[in-house]
Structures are given as structure tokens and as C-alpha cells.
C-alpha atoms as a PDB file:
ATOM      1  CA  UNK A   1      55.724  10.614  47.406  1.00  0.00           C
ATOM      2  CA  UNK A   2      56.947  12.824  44.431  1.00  0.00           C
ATOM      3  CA  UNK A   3      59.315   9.993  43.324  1.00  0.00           C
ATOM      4  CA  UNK A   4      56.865   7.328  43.630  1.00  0.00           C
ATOM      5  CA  UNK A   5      54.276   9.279  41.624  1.00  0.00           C
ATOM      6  CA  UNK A   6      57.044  10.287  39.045  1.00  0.00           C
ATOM      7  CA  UNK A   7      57.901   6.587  38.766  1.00  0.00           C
ATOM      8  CA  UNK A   8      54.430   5.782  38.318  1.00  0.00           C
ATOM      9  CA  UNK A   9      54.022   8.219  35.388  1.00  0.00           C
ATOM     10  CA  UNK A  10      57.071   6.517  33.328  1.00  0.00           C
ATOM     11  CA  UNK A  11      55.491   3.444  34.230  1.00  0.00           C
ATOM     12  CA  UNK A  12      52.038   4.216  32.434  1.00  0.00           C
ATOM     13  CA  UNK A  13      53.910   5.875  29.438  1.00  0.00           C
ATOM     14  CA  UNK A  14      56.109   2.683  29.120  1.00  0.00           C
ATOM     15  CA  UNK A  15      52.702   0.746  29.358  1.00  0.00           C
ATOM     16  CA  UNK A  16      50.730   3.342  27.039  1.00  0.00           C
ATOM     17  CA  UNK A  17      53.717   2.625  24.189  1.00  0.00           C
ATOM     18  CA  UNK A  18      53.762  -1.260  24.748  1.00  0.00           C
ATOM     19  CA  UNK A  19      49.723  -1.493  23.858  1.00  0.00           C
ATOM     20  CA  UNK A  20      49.711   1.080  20.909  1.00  0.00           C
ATOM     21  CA  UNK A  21      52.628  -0.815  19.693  1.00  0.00           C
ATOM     22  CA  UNK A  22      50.906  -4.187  20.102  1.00  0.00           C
ATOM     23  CA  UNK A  23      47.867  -2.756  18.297  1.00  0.00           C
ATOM     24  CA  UNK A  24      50.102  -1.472  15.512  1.00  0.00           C
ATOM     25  CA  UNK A  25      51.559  -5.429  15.516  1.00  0.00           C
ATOM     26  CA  UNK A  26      48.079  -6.947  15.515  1.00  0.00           C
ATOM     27  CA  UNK A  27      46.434  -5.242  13.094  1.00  0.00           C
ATOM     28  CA  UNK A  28      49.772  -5.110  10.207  1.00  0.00           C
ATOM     29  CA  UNK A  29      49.991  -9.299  10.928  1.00  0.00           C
ATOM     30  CA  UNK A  30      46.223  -9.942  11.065  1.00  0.00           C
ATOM     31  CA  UNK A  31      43.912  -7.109  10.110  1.00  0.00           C
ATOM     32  CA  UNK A  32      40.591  -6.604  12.754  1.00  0.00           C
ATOM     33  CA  UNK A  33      39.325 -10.021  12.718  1.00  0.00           C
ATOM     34  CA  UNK A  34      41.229 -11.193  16.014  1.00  0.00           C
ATOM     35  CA  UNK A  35      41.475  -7.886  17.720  1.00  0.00           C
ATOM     36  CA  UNK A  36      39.801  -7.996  21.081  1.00  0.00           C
ATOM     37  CA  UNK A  37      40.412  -7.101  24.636  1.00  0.00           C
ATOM     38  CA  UNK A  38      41.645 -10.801  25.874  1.00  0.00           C
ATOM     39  CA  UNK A  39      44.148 -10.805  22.555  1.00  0.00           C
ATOM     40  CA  UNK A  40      45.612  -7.604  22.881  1.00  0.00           C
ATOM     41  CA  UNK A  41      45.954  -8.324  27.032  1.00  0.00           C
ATOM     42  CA  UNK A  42      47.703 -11.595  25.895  1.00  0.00           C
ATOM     43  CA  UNK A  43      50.064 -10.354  23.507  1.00  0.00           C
ATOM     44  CA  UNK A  44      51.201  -7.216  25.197  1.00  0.00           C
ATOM     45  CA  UNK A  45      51.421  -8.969  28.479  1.00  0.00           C
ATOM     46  CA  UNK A  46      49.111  -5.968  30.029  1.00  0.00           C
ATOM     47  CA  UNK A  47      45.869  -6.788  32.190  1.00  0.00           C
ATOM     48  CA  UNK A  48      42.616  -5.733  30.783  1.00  0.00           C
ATOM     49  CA  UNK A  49      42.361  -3.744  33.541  1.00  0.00           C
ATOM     50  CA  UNK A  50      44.969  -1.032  32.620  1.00  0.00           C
ATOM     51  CA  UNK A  51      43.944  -1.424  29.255  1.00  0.00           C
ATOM     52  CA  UNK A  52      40.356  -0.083  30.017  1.00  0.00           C
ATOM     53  CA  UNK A  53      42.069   1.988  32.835  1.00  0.00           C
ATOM     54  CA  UNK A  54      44.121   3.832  30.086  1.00  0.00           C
ATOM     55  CA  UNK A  55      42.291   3.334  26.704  1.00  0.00           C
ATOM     56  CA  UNK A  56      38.087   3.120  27.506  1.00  0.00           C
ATOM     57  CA  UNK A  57      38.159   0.066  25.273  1.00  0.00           C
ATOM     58  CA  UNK A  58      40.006  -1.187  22.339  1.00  0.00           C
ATOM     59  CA  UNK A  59      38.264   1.144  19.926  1.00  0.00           C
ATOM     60  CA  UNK A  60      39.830   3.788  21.795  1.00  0.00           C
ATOM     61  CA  UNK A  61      43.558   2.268  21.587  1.00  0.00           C
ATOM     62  CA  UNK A  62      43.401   2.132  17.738  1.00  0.00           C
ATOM     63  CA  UNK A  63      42.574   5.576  18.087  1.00  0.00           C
ATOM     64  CA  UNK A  64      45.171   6.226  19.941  1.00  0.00           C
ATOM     65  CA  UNK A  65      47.621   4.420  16.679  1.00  0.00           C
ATOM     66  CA  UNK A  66      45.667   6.401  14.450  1.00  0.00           C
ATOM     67  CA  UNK A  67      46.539  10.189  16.205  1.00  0.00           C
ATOM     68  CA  UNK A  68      50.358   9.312  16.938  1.00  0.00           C
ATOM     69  CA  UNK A  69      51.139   7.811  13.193  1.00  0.00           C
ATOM     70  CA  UNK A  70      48.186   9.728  10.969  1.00  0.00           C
ATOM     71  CA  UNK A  71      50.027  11.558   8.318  1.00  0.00           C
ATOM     72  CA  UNK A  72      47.533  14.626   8.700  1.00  0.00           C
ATOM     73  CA  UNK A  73      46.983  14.835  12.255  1.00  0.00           C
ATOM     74  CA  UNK A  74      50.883  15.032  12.631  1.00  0.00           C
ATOM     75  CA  UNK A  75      51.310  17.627  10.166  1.00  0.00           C
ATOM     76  CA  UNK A  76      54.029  20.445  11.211  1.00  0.00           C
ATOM     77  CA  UNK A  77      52.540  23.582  12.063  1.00  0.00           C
ATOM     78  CA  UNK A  78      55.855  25.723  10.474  1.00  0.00           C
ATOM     79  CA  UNK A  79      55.200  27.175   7.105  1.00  0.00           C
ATOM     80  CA  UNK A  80      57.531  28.308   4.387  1.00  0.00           C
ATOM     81  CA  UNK A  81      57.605  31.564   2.680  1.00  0.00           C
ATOM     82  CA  UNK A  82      56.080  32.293  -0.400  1.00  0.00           C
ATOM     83  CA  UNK A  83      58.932  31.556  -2.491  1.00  0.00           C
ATOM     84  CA  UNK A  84      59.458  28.235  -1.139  1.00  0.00           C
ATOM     85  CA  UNK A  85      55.869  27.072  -1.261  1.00  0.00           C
ATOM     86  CA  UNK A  86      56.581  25.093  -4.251  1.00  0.00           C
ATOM     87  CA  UNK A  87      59.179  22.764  -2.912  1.00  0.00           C
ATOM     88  CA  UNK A  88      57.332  22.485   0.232  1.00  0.00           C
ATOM     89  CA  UNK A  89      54.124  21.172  -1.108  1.00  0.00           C
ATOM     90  CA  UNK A  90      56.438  18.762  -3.174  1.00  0.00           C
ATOM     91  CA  UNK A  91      57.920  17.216  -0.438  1.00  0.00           C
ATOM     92  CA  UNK A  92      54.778  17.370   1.929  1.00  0.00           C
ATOM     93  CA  UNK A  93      52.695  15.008  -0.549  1.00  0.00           C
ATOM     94  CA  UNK A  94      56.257  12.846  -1.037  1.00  0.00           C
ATOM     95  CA  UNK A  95      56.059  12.519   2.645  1.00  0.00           C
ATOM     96  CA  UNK A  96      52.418  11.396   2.519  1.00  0.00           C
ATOM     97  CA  UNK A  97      53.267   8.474  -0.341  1.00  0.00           C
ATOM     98  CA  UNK A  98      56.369   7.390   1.557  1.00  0.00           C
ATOM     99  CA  UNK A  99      54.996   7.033   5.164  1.00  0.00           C
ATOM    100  CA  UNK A 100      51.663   5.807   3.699  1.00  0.00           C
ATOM    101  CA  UNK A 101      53.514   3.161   1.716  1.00  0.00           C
ATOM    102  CA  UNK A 102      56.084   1.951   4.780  1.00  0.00           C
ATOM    103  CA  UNK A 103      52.859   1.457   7.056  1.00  0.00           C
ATOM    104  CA  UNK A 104      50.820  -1.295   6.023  1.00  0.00           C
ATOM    105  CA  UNK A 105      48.973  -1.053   9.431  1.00  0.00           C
ATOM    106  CA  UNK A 106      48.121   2.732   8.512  1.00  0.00           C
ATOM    107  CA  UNK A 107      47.128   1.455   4.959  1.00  0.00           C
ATOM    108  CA  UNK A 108      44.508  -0.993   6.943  1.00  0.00           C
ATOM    109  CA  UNK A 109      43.188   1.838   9.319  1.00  0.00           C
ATOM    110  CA  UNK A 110      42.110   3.738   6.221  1.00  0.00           C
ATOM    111  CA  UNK A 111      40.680   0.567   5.257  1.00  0.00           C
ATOM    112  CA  UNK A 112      38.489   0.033   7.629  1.00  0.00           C
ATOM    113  CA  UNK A 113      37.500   3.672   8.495  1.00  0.00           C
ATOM    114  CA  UNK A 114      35.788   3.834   5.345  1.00  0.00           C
ATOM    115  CA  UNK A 115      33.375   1.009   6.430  1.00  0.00           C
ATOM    116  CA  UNK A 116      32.935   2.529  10.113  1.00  0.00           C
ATOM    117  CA  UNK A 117      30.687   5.704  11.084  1.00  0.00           C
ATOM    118  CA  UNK A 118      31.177   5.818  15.111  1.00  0.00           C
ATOM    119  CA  UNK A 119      32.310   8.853  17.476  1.00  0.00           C
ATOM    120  CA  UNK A 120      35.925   7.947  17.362  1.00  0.00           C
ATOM    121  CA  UNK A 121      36.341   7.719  13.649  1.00  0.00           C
ATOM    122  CA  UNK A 122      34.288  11.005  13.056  1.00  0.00           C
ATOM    123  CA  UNK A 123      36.421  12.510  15.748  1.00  0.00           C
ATOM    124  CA  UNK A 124      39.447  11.702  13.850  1.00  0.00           C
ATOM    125  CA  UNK A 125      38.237  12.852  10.532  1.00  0.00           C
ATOM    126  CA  UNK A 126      37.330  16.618  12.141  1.00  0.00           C
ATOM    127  CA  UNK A 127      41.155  16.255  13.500  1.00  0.00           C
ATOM    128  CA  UNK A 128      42.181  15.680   9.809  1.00  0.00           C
ATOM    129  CA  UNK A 129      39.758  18.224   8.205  1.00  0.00           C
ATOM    130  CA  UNK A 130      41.333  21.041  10.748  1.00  0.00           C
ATOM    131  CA  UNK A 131      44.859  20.466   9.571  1.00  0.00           C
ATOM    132  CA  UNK A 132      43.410  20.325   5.738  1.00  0.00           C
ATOM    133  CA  UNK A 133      41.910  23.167   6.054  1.00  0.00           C
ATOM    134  CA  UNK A 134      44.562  24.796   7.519  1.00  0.00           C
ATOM    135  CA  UNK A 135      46.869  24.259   4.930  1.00  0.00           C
ATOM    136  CA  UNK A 136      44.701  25.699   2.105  1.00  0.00           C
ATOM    137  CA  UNK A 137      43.990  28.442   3.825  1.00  0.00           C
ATOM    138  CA  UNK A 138      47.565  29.184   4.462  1.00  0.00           C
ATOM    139  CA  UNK A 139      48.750  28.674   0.891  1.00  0.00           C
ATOM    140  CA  UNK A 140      45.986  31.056  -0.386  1.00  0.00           C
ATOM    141  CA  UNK A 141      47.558  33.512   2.135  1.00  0.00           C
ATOM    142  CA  UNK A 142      50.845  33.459   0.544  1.00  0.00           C
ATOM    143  CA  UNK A 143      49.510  33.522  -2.510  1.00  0.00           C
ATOM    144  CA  UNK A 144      45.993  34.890  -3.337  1.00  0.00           C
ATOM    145  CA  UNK A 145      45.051  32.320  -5.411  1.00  0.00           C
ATOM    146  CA  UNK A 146      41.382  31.539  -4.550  1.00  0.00           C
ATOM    147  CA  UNK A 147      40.465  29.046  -1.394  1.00  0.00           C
ATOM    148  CA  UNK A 148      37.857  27.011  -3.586  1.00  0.00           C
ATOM    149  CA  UNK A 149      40.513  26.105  -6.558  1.00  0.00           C
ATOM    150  CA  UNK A 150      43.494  25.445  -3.810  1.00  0.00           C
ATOM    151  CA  UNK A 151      40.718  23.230  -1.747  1.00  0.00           C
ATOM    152  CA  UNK A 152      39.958  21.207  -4.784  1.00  0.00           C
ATOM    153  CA  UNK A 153      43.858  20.689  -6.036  1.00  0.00           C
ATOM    154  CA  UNK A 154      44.511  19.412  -2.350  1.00  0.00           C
ATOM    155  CA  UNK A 155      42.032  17.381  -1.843  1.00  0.00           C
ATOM    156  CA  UNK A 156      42.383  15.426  -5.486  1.00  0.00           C
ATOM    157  CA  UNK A 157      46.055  15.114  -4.625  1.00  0.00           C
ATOM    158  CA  UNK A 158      45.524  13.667  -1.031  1.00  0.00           C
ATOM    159  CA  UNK A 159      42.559  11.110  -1.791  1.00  0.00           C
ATOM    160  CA  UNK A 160      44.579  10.269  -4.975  1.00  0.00           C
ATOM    161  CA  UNK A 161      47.550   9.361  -3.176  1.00  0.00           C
ATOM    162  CA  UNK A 162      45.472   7.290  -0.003  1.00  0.00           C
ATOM    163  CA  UNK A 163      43.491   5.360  -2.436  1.00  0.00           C
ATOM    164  CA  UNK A 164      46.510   4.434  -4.893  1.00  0.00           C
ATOM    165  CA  UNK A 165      48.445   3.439  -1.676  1.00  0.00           C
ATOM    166  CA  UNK A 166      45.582   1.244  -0.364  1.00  0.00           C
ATOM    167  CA  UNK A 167      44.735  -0.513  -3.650  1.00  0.00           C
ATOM    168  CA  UNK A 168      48.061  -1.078  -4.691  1.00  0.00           C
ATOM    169  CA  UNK A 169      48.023  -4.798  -2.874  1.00  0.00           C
ATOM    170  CA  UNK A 170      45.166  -5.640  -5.020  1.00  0.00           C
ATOM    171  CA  UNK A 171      45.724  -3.509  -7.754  1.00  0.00           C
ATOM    172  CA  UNK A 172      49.056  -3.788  -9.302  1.00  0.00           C
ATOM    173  CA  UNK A 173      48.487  -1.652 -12.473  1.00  0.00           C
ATOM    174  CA  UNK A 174      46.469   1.997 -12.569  1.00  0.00           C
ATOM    175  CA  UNK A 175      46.017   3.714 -15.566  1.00  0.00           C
ATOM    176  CA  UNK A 176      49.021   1.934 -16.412  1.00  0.00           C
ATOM    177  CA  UNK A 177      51.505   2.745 -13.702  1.00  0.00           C
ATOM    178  CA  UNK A 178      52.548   0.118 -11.361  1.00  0.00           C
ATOM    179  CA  UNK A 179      51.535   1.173  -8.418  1.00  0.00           C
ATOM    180  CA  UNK A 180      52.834  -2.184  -6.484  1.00  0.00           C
ATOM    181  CA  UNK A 181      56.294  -0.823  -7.887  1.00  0.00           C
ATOM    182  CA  UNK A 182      58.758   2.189  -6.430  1.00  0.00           C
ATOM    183  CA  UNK A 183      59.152   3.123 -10.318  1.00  0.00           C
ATOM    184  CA  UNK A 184      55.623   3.638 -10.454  1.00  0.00           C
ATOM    185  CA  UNK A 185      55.177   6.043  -7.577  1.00  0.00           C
ATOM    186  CA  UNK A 186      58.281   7.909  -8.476  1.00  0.00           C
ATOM    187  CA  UNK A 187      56.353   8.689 -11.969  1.00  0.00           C
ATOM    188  CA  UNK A 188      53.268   9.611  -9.664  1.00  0.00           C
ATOM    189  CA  UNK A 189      55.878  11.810  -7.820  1.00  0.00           C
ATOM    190  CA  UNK A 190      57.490  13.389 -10.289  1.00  0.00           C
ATOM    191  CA  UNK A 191      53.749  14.201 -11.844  1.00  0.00           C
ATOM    192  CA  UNK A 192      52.524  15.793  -8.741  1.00  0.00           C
ATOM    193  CA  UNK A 193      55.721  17.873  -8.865  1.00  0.00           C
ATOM    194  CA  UNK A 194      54.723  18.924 -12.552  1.00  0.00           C
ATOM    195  CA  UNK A 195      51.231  19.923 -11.315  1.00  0.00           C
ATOM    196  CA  UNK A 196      52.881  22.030  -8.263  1.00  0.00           C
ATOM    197  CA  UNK A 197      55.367  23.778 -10.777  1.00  0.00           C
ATOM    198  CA  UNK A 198      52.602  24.304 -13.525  1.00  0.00           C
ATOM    199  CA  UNK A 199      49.801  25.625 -11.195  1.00  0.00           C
ATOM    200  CA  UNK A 200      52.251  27.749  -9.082  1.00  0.00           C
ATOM    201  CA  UNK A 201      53.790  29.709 -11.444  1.00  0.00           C
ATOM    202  CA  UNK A 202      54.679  32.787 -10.479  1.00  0.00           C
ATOM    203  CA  UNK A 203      52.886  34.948 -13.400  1.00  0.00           C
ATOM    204  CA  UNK A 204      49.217  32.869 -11.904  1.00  0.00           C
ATOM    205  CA  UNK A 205      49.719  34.765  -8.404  1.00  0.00           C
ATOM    206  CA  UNK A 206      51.428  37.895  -9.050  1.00  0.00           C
END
């Protein structure tokens, strides 16, 4: 009986990663238009059944996409010190532009959670906003600059980076930079490193 129910286990994981990667397929290819129950059974080769049986409903297998690939809801809990805060906020919004960029079906999620307003979506965003806030409050910790000027800074920096990344397939130019271009997010990268370096001195928190 143990065996059978370990087998059984594997069996729904294997399942679990066939449909979220199906989703992931559906949406990059076609966007939301054709995403319903009968398509997703049909191209992952699961029965609706185990789809409701594991999900609730396709709502909640997108949600599923969204919590294993969301930048945010993923983020590492370890923390540097305060001397290597710098290069660690540098690379953590670097990570956020390059996974962002390399996932156009996480480009259309934030897409179309800005025209939705249901449970699952708000349940996400509260996911998000614990991490966020989490981070601020750790990097005022380590350095004693105030929470309201570190919440601002992080916030500018994150929407900045998830709105350039979703307009930059109907956008090709901001402000001048070409944001359908790798040159033009290295010069966004390289200026978020000169805010980082320029706001954490070490004379502003000592």
C-alpha cells in the first residue's frame, strides 16, 4: 500500500508539472483568448477531471505558473551583510530585468493582472507585497536609513523595470533608450547601479 500510494504521489507531481507547463505554453504562443478547460485538457493530454481534481479551475492553474516563476514570490530569504548590500541590490534588480525579459509568458501575466480584480490575483499581490516589504524593512535594518525613503526607491525601481519590460514589444524607444534592445537595458542596468552606489554611500548611513 505504501508503494502504491508513493507511486501515486510522483504520478500527480509528474501530472501537476505537465499542466503548469502547458499553461506556461498556451499563454507565451497565444495569450488568454483560447485558454479554457477543454484546450488545456487537449493539449496536455490530461482529463478535465484531474485538472479540476488538482487545480479548482483554470484560474487556479495560472496561479499556480504565477507562484512557481513570479520573480517576487520566489525571492531568497538569505540576506547579505551590511557591507555587501550594495552589490546585492544590484544584482537582485539585474535578476528581475533578466528573468522578466526571458519570460514572455510572465510578461503576459502582468499583463493581464492589471485588467483583473478577483481572489486569486489579490491573493498573489499580498504574496508579492510580503516579500516587498520584507526587503525594505531588512535593508533599513542594516542600515538605518528611514523605511518611507527605502519603500519609495524600491518600489520606483521595481514598477520601472515591470512596465519597461512589458512595453518594450510595443514600445521600442523610452526616453530614448531602446528598450526592445540588450544595449538598452544594460544602460538601464548600469543606471540602477549608479542610483544603488549614489544613495548607499557609506557617509548617508553612518
Amino acid at each position: 500500500m505504501k508503494e502504491k500510494s508513493i507511486l501515486a504521489e510522483r504520478d500527480r507531481e509528474a501530472t501537476e508539472r505537465r499542466l503548469v507547463n502547458t499553461i506556461g505554453e498556451m499563454i507565451a504562443e497565444n495569450g488568454f483568448e483560447k485558454i479554457g478547460i477543454n484546450a488545456v485538457a487537449a493539449q496536455s493530454g490530461v482529463s478535465k477531471i484531474l485538472i479540476y481534481r488538482y487545480f479548482g479551475s483554470v484560474e487556479g492553474l495560472i496561479a499556480t505558473y504565477i507562484r512557481q516563476h513570479d520573480f517576487w514570490i520566489n525571492f531568497p530569504l538569505d540576506f547579505p551583510n551590511r557591507e555587501e548590500l550594495p552589490v546585492f541590490l544590484k544584482h537582485t534588480f539585474q535578476n528581475q530585468i533578466e528573468q522578466l525579459r526571458n519570460n514572455p509568458t510572465a510578461k503576459r501575466l502582468y499583463r493581464w493582472e492589471l485588467s483583473c480584480n478577483n481572489e486569486m490575483i489579490a491573493q498573489l499581490r499580498e504574496q508579492r507585497e510580503k516579500v516587498g516589504i520584507n526587503l525594505v524593512e531588512k535593508v533599513c535594518e542594516l542600515t538605518g536609513l528611514p523605511q518611507r525613503e527605502i519603500a519609495v526607491m524600491a518600489s520606483m525601481l521595481t514598477a520601472s523595470i515591470t512596465y519597461l519590460v512589458m512595453l518594450e514589444e510595443f514600445c521600442p524607444v523610452f526616453n530614448g533608450i531602446a528598450i526592445n534592445e540588450n544595449s538598452g537595458w544594460e544602460q538601464i542596468s548600469e543606471g540602477i547601479n549608479t542610483l544603488i552606489d549614489k544613495y548607499f554611500k557609506a557617509e548617508n548611513y553612518e
